[in-house]
N, C-alpha and C. Protein backbone atom coordinates (compact mmCIF):
# COMPACT_ATOMS: atom_id res chain seq x y z
N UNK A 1 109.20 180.36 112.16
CA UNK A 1 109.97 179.32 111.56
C UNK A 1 110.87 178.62 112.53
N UNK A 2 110.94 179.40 113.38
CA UNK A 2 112.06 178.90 114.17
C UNK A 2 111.43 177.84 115.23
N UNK A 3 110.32 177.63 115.17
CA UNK A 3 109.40 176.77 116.32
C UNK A 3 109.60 175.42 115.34
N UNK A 4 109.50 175.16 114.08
CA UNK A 4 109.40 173.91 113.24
C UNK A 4 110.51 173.36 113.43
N UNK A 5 111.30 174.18 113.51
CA UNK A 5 112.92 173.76 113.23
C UNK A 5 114.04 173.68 114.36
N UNK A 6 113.92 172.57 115.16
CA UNK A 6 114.50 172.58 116.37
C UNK A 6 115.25 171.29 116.31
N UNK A 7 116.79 170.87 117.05
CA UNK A 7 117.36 169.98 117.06
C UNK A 7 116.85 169.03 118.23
N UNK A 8 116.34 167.89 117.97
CA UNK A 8 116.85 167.29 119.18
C UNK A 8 117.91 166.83 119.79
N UNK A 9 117.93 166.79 121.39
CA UNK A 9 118.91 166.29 121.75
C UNK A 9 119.03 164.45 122.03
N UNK A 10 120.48 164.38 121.99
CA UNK A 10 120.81 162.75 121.91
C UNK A 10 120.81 162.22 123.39
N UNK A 11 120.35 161.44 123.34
CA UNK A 11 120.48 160.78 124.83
C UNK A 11 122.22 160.14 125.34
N UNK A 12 122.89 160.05 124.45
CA UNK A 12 124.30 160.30 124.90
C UNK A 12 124.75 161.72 124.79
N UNK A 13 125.41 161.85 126.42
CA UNK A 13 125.84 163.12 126.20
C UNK A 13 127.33 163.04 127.03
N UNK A 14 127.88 161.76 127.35
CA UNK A 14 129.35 161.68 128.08
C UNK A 14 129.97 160.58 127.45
N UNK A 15 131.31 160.65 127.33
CA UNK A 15 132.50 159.78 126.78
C UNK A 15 131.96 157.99 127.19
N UNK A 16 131.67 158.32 129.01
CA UNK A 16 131.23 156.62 129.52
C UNK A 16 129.88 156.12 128.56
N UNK A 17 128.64 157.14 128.44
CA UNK A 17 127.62 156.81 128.10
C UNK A 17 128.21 155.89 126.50
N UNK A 18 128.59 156.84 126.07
CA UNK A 18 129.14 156.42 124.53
C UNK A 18 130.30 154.82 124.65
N UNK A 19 130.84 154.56 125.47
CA UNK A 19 131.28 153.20 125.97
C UNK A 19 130.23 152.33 126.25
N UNK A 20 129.15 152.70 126.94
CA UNK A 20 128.37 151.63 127.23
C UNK A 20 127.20 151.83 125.93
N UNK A 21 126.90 152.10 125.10
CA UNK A 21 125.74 151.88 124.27
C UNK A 21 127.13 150.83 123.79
N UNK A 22 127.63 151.62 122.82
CA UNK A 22 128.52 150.59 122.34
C UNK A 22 128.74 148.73 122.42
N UNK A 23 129.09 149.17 123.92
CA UNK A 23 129.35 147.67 124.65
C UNK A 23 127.92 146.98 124.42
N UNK A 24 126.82 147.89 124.72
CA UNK A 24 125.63 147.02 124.64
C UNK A 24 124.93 146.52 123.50
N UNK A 25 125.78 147.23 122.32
CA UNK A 25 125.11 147.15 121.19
C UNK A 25 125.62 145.86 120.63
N UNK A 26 127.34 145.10 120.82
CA UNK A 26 127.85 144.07 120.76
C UNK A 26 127.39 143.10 121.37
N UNK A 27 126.99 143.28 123.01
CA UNK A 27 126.98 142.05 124.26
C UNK A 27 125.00 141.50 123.80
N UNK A 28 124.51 142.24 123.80
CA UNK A 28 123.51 141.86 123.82
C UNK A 28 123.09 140.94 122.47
N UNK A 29 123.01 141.14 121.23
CA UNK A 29 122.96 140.43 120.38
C UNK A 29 124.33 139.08 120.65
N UNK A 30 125.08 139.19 121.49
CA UNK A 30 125.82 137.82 121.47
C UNK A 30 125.64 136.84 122.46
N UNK A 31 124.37 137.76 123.72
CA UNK A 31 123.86 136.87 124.74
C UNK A 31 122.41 136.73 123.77
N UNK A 32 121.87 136.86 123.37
CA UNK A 32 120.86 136.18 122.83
C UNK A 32 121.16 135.19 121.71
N UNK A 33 121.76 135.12 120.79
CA UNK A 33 122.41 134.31 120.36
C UNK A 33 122.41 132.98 121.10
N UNK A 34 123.51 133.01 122.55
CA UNK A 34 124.03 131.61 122.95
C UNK A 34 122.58 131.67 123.89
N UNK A 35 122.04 132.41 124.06
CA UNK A 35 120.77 131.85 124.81
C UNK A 35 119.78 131.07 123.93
N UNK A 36 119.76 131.21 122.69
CA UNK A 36 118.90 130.68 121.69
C UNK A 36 119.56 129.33 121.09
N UNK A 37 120.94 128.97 121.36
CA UNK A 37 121.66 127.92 120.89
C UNK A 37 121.62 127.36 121.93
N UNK A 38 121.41 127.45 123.34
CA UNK A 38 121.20 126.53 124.38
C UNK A 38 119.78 126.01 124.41
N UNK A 39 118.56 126.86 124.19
CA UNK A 39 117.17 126.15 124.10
C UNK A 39 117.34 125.15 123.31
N UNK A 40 117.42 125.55 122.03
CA UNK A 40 117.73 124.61 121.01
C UNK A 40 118.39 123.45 120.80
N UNK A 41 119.33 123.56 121.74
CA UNK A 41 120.17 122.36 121.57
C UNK A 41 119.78 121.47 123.18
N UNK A 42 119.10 121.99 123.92
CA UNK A 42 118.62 121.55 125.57
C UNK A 42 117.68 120.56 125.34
N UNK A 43 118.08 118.95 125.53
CA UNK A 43 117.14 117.79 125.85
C UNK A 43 115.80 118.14 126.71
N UNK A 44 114.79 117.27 126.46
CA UNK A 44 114.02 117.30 127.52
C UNK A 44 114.17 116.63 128.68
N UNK A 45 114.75 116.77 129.81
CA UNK A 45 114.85 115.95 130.82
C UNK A 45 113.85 115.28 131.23
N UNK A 46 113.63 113.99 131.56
CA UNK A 46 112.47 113.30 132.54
C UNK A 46 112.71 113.53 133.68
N UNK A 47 111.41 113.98 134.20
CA UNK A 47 111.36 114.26 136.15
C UNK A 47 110.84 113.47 136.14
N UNK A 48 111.18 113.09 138.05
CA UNK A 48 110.21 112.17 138.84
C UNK A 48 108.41 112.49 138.35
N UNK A 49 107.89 111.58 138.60
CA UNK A 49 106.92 111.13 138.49
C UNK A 49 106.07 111.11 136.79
N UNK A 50 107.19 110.88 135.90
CA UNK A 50 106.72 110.84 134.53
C UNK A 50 107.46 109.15 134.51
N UNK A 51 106.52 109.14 132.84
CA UNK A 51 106.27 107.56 133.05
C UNK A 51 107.65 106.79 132.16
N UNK A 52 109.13 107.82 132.03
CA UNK A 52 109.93 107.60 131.75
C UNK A 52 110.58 106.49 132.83
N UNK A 53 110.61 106.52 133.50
CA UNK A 53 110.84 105.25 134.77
C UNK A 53 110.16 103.86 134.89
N UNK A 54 109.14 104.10 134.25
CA UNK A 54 108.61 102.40 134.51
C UNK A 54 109.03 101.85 133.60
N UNK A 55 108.31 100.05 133.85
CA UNK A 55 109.19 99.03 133.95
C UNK A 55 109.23 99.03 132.18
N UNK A 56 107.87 99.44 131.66
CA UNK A 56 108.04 98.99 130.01
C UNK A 56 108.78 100.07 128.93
N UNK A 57 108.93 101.34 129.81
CA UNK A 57 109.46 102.48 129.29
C UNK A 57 111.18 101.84 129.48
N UNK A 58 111.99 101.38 130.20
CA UNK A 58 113.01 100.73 130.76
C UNK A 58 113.63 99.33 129.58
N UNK A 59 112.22 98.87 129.53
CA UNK A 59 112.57 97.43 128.84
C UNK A 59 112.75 97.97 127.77
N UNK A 60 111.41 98.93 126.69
CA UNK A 60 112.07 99.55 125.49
C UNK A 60 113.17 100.15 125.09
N UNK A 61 113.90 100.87 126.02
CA UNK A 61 115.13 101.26 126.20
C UNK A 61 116.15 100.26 125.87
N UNK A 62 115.98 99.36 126.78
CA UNK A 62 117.43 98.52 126.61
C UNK A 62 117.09 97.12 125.82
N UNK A 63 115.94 96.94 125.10
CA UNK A 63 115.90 95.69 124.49
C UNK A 63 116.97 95.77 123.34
N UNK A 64 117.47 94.38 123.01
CA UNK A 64 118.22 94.01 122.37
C UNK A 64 117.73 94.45 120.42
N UNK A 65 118.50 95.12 119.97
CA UNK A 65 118.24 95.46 118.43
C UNK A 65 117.84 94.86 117.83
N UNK A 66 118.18 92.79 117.65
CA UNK A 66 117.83 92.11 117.21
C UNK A 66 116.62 91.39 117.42
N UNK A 67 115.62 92.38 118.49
CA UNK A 67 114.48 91.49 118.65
C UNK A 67 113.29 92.46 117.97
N UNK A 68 113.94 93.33 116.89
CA UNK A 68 112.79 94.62 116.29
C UNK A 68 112.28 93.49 115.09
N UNK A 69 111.52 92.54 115.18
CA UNK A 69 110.79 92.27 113.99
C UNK A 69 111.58 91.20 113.26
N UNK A 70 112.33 90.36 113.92
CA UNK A 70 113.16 89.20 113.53
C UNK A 70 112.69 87.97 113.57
N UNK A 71 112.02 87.19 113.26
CA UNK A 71 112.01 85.59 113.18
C UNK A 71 113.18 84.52 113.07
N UNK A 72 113.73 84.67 114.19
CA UNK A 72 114.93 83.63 113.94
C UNK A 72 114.63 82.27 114.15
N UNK A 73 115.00 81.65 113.50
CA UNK A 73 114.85 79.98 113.10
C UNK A 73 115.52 79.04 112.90
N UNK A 74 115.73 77.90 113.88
CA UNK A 74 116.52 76.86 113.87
C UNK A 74 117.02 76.66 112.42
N UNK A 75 118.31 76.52 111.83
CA UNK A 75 118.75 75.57 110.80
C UNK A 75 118.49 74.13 110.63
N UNK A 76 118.87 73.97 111.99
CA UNK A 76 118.66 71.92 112.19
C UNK A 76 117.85 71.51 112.37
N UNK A 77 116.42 72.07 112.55
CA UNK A 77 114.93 71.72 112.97
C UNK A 77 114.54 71.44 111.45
N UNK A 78 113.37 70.71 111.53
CA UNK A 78 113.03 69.86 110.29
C UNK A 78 112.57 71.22 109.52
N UNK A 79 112.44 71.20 108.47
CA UNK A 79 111.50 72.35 107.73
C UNK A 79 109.76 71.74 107.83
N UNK A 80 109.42 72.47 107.94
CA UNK A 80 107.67 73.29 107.78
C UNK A 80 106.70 73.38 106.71
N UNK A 81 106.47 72.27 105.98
CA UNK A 81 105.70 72.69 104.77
C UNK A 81 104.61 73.50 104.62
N UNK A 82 104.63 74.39 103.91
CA UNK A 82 103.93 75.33 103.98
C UNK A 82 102.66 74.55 103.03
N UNK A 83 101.04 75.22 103.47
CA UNK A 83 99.97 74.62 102.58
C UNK A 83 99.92 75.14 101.37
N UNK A 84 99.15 75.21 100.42
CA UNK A 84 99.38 75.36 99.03
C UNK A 84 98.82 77.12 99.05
N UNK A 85 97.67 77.39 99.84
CA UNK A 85 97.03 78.39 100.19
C UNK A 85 97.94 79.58 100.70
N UNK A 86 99.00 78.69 101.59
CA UNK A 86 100.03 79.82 102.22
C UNK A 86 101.23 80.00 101.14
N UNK A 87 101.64 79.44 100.68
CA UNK A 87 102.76 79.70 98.97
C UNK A 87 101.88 80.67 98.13
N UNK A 88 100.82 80.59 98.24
CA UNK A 88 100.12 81.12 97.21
C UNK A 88 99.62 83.32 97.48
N UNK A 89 99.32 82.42 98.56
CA UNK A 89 99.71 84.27 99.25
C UNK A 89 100.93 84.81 99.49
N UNK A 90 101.57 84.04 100.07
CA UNK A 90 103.30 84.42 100.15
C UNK A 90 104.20 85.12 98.88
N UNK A 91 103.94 83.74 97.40
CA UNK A 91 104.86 83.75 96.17
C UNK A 91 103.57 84.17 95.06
N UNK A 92 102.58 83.50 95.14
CA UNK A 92 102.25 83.45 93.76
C UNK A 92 100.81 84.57 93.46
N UNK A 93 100.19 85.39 94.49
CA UNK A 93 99.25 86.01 94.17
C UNK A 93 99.39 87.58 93.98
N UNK A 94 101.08 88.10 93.99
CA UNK A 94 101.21 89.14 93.20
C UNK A 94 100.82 89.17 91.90
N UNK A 95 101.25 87.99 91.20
CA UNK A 95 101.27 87.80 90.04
C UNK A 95 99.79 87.35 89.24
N UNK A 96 98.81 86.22 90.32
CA UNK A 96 98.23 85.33 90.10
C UNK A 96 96.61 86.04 90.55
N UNK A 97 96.89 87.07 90.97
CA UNK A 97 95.73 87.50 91.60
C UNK A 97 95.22 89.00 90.90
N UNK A 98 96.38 89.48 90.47
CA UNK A 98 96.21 90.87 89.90
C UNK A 98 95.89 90.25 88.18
N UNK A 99 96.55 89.57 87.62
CA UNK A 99 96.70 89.41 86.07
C UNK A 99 98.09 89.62 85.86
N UNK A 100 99.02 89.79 86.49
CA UNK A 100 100.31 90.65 85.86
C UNK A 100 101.35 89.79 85.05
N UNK A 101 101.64 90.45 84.03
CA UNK A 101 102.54 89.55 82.96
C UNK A 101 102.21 88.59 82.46
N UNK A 102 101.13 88.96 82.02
CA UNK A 102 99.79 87.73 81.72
C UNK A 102 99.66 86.29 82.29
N UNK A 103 100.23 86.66 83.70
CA UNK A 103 99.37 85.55 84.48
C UNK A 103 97.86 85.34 84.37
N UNK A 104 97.38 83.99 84.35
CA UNK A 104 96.20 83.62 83.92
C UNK A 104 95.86 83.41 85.94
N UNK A 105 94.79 84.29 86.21
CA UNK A 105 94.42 84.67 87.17
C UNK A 105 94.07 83.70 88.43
N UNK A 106 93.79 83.32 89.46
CA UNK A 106 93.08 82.43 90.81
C UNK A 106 91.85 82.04 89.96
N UNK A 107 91.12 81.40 89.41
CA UNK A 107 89.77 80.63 89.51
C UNK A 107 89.48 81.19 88.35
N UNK A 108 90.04 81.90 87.19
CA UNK A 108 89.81 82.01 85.75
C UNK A 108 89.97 80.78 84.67
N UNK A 109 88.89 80.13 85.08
CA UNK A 109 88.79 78.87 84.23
C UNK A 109 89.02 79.19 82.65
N UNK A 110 88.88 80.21 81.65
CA UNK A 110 89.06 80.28 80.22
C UNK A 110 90.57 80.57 80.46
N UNK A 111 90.96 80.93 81.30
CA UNK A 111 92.84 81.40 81.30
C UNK A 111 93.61 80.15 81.45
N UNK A 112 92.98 79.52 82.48
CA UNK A 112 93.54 77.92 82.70
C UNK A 112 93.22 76.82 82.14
N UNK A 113 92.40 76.95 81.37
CA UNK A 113 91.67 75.57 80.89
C UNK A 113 92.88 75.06 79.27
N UNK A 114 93.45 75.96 78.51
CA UNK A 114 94.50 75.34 78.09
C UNK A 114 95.97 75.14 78.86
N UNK A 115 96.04 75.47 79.92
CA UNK A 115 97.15 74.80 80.54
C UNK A 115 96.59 73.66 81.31
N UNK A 116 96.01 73.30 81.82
CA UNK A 116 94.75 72.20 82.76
C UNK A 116 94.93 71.23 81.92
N UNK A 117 94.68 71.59 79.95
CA UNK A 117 94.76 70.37 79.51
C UNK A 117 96.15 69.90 79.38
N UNK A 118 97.17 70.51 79.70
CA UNK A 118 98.56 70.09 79.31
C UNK A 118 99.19 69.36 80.39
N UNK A 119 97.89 68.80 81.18
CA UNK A 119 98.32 68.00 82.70
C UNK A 119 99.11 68.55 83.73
N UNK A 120 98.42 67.78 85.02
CA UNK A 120 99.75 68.22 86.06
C UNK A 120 101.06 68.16 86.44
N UNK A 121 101.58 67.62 85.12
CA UNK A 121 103.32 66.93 85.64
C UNK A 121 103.61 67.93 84.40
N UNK A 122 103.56 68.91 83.68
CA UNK A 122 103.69 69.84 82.94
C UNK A 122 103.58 71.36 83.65
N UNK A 123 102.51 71.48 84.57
CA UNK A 123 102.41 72.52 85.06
C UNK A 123 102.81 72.43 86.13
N UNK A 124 103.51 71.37 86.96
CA UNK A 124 104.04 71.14 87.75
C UNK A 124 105.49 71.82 87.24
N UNK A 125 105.83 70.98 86.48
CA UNK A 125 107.50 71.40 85.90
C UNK A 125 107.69 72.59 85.67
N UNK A 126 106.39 73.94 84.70
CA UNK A 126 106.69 75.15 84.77
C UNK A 126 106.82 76.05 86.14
N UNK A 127 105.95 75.24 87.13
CA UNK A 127 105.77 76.29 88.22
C UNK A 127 107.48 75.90 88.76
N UNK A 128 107.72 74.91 88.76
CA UNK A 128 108.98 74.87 89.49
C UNK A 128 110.30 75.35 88.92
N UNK A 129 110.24 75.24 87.12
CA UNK A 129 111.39 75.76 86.91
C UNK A 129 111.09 77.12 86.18
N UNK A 130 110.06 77.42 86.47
CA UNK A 130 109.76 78.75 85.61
C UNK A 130 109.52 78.64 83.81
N UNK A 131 108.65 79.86 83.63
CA UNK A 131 108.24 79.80 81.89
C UNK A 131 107.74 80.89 81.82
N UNK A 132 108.70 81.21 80.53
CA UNK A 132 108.05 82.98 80.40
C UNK A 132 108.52 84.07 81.38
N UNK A 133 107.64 84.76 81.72
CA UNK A 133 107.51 85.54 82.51
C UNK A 133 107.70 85.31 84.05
N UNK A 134 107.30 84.10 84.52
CA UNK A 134 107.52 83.89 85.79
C UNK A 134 108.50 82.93 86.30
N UNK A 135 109.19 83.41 87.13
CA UNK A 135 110.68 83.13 87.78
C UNK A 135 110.66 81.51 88.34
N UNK A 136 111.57 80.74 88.46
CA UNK A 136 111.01 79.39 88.97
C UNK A 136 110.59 79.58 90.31
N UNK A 137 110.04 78.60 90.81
CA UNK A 137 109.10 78.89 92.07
C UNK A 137 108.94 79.98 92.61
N UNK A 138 108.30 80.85 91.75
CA UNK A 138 107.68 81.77 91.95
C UNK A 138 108.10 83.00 92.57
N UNK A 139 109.49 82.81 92.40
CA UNK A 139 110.71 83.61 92.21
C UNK A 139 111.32 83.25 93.82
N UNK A 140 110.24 82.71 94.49
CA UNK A 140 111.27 82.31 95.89
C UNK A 140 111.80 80.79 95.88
N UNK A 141 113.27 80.70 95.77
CA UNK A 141 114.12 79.83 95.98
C UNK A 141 113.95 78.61 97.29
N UNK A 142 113.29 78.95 98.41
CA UNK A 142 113.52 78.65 99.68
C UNK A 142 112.39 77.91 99.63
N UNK A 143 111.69 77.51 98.55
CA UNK A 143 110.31 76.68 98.57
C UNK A 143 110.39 75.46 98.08
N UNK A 144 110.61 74.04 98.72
CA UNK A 144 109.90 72.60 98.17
C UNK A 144 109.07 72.47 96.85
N UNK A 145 109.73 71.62 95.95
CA UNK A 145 108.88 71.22 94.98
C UNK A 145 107.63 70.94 95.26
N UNK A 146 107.19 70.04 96.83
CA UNK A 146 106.01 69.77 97.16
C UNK A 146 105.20 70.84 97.21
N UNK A 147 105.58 71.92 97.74
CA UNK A 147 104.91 72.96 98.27
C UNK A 147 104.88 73.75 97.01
N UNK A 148 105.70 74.16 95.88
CA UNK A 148 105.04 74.46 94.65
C UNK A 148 103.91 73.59 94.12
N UNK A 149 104.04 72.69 94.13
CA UNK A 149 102.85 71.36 93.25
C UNK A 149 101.74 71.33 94.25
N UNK A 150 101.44 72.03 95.30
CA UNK A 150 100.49 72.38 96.46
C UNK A 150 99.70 73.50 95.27
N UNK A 151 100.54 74.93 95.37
CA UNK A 151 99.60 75.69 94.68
C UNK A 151 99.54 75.49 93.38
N UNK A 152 100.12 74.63 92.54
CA UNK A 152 99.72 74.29 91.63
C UNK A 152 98.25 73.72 91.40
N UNK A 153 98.35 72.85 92.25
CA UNK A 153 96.74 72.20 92.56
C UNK A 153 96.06 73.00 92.79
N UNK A 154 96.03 74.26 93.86
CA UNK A 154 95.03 74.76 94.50
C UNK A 154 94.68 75.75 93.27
N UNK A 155 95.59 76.28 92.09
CA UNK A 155 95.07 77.43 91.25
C UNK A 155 94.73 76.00 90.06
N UNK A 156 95.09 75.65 89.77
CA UNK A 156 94.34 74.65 88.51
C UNK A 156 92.88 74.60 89.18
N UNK A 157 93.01 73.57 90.20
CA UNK A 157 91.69 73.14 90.83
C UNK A 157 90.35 74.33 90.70
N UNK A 158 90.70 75.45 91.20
CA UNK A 158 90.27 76.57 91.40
C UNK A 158 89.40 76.95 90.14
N UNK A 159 90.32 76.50 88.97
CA UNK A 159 89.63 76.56 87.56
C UNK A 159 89.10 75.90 87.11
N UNK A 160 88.39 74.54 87.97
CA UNK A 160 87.77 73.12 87.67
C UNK A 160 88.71 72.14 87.14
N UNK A 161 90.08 72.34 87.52
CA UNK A 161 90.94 71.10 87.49
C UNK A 161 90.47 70.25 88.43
N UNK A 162 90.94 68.78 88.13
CA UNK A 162 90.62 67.73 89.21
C UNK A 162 91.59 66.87 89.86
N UNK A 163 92.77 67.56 90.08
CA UNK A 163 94.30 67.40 90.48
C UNK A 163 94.00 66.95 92.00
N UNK A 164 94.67 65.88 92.21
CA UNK A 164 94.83 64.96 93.51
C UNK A 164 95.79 66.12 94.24
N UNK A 165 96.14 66.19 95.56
CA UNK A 165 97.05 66.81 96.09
C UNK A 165 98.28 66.16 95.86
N UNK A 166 99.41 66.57 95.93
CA UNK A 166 100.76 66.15 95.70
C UNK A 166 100.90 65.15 97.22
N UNK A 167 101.84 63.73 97.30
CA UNK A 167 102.25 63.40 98.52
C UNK A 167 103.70 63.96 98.79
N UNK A 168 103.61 63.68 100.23
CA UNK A 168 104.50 64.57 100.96
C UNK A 168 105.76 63.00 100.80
N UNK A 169 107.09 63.57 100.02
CA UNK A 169 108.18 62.28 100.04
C UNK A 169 108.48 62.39 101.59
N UNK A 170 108.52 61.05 101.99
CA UNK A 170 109.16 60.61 103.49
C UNK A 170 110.23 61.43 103.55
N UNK A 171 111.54 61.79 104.51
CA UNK A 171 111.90 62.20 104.66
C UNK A 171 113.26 61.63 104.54
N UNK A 172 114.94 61.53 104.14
CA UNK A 172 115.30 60.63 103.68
C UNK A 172 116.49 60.38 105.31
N UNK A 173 116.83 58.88 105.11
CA UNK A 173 117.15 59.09 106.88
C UNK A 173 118.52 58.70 105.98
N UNK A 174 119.40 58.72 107.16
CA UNK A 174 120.72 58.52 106.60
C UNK A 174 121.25 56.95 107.13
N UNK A 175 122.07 56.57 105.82
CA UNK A 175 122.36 55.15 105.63
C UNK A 175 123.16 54.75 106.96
N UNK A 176 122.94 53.58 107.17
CA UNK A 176 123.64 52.76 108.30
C UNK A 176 124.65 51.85 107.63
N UNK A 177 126.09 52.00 108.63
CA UNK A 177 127.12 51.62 108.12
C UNK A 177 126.88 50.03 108.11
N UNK A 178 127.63 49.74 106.77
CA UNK A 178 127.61 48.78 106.43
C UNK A 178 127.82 47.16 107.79
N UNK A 179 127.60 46.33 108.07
CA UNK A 179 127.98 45.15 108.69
C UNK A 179 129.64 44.51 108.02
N UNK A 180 129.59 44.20 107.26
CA UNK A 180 130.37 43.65 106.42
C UNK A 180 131.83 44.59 106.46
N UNK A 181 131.75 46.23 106.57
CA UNK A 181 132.64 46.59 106.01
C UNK A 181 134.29 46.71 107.57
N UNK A 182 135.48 45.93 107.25
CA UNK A 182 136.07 46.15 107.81
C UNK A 182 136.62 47.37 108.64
N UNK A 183 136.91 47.12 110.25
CA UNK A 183 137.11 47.77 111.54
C UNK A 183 138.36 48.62 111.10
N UNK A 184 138.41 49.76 110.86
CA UNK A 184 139.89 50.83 110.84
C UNK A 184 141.09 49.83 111.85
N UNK A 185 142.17 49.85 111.75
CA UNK A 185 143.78 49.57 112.42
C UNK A 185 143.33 50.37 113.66
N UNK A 186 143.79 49.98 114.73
CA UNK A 186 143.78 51.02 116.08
C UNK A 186 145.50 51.28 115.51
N UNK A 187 145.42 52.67 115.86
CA UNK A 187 147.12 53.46 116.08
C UNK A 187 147.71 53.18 117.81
């Protein structure tokens, strides 16, 4: 019995030994720790010969914020009429292309053929100030009557309307001072 039953011995067997497990049992879990919060938190540096240095890696870096996908556009430059085709993809073929909110569809002649008969200076007036369901010009504000009465034509037409295109109004110039009207006092 006495062969089964034996103590082992501890691998500390002095006052120092028993100081240093100790110490090691604290230090070590607190150097792995800040060694694991330095990987973690450690950038990848770029070395020489990676393609962090050239010229387009450089330009992406420092381009200006305002050039991510901005169209900026003169105020004082004339406006741009858009064709009836381009309003129509832009404003009106969420609505006009799917069916939605019982829009009467692109080239569905039985959907259009009682508005077709209610003429173009009628369906002119709804597309621009809105009816029903759909917002006036086609819920975008920033669009010419001309350029509504564009896709007006192009979706009537589409349904065997026989709508002339809209003309484009001249542009209006500004009045010239009168001849007649008396010279201000000089001060």
């Amino acid at each position: 019995m006495s062969d089964a039953h034996h103590e082992e011995e501890s691998a500390i067997k002095t006052p120092k030994q028993l100081i240093m497990a100790i110490l090691a049992g604290f230090l070590v879990p607190i150097v792995c720790i800040v060694l694991l919060v330095l990987y973690v938190t450690n950038e990848k540096h770029i070395g020489a010969g990676s393609d962090g240095l050239s010229p387009e890696a450089v330009a992406a870096r420092i381009k200006p914020v305002a050039d991510s996908g901005f169209t900026l556009k003169d105020v004082n430059a004339p406006k741009v009429l858009k064709t009836g085709d381009e309003v129509y993809k832009m404003a009106c073929a969420a609505c006009h292309a799917t069916g939605a909110a019982g829009a009467p569809k692109m080239g569905d002649a039985a959907a259009w053929s009682a508005r077709i008969a209610q003429g173009y200076s009628t369906l002119a007036k709804h597309a621009i100030e809105g009816i029903r369901a759909m917002p006036a010009k086609g819920g975008n504000p920033d669009l010419e009557d001309v350029e509504v009465e564009r896709v007006v034509v192009l979706m009537a037409n589409s349904a065997g309307a026989k709508f002339a295109e809209p003309a484009i109004p001249a542009p209006a110039t500004p009045a010239a001072p009168a001849a007649d009207a008396p010279a201000a006092p000089a001060k």
